[in-house]
Protein backbone atom coordinates (compact mmCIF):
# COMPACT_ATOMS: atom_id res chain seq x y z
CA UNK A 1 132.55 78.52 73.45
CA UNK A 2 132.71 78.19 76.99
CA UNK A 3 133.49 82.24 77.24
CA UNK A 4 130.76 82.97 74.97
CA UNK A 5 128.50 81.15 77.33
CA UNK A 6 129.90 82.77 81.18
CA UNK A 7 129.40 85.97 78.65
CA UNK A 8 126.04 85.75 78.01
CA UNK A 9 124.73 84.23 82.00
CA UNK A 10 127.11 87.79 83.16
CA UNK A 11 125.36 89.82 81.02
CA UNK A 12 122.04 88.56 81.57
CA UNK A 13 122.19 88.48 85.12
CA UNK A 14 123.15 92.18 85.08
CA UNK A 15 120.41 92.74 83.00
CA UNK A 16 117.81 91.02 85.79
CA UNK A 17 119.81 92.87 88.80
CA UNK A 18 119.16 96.23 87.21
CA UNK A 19 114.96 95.74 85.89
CA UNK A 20 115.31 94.31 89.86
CA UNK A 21 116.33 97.44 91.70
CA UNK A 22 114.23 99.61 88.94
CA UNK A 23 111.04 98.15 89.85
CA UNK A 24 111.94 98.70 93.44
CA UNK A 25 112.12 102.00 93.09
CA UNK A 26 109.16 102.83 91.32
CA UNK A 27 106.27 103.97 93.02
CA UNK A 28 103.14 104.29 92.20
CA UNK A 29 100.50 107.03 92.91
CA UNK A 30 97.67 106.35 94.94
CA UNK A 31 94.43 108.43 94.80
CA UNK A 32 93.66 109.36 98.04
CA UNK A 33 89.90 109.78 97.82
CA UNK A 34 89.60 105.60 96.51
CA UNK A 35 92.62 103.99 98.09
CA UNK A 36 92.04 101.44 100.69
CA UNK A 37 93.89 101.59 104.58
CA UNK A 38 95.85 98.95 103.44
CA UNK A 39 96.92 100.77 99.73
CA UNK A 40 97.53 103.71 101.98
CA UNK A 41 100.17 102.57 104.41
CA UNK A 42 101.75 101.06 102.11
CA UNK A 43 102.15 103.66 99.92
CA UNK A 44 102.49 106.67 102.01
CA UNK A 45 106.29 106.69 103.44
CA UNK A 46 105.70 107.81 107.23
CA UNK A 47 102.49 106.42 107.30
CA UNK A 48 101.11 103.09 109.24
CA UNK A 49 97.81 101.37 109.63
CA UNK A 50 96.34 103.23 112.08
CA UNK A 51 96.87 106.66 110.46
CA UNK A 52 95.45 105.00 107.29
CA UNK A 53 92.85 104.02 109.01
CA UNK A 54 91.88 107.01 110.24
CA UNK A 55 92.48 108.81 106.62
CA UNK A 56 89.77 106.47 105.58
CA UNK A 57 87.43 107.57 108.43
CA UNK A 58 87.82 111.21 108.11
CA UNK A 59 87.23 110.75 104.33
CA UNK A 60 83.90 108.89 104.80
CA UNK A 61 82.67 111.41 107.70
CA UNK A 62 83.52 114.97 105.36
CA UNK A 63 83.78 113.41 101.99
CA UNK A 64 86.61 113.12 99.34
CA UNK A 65 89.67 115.21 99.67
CA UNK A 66 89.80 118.47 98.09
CA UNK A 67 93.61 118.91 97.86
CA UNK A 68 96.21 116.85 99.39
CA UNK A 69 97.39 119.25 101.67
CA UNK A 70 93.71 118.87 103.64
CA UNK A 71 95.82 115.41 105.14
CA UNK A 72 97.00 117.83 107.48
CA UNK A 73 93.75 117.10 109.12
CA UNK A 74 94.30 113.81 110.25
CA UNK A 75 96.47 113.30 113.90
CA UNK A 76 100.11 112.01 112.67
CA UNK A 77 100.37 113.54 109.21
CA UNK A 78 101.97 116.86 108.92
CA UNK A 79 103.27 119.24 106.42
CA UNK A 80 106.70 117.52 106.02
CA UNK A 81 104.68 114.16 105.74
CA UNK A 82 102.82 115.56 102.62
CA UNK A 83 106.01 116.93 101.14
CA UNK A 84 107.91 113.63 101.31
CA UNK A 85 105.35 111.97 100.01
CA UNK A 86 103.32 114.50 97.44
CA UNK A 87 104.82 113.45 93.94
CA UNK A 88 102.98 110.23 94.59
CA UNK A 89 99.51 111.57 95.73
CA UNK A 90 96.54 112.32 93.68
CA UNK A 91 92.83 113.34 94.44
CA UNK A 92 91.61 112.22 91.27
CA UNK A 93 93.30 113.11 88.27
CA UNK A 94 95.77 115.78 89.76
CA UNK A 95 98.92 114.38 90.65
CA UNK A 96 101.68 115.92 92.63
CA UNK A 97 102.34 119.41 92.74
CA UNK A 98 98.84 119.85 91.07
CA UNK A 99 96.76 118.14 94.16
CA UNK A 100 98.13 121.66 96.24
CA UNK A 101 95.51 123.75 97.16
């Protein structure tokens, strides 16, 4: 019985460690035109506050994004920013390589 019972605690830990390091690897898109400074540095690997910041100003001063590649606008993002990052950007409903001009 005793076995059975380090069996089952082994297998269910595994089962907890992997759903663990699954969920840390999932990211979610974020809508570029809606999401808030804070939604956007967190979601947009290589960029911070500031830049966020300042994608949120440049949206409000010419209006919602187009495509994603109009990011290239703002001081600190560049074309290999977008690329890292474009699976997990949307302007509205297109996602990905869709959001390209």
């Amino acid at each position: 019985m005793d076995k059975k019972i380090r069996t089952l605690i082994l297998v269910v830990s595994l089962f907890f460690l992997f759903t663990g390091i699954a969920n840390a690897n999932t990211v979610e898109v974020v809508d570029i035109n809606t999401a808030s400074a804070s939604e956007l540095a967190e979601s947009i690997n290589g960029v911070g506050m500031k830049t966020a910041e300042e994608i949120v100003r440049y949206r409000e001063q010419h209006g919602p994004f187009r495509t994603v590649d109009e990011l290239t606008n703002i001081k600190g993002i560049g074309p290999v920013t977008i690329e890292k990052n474009r699976q997990y950007l949307t302007i509205g409903n297109k996602a990905g390589k869709h959001a390209q001009k």
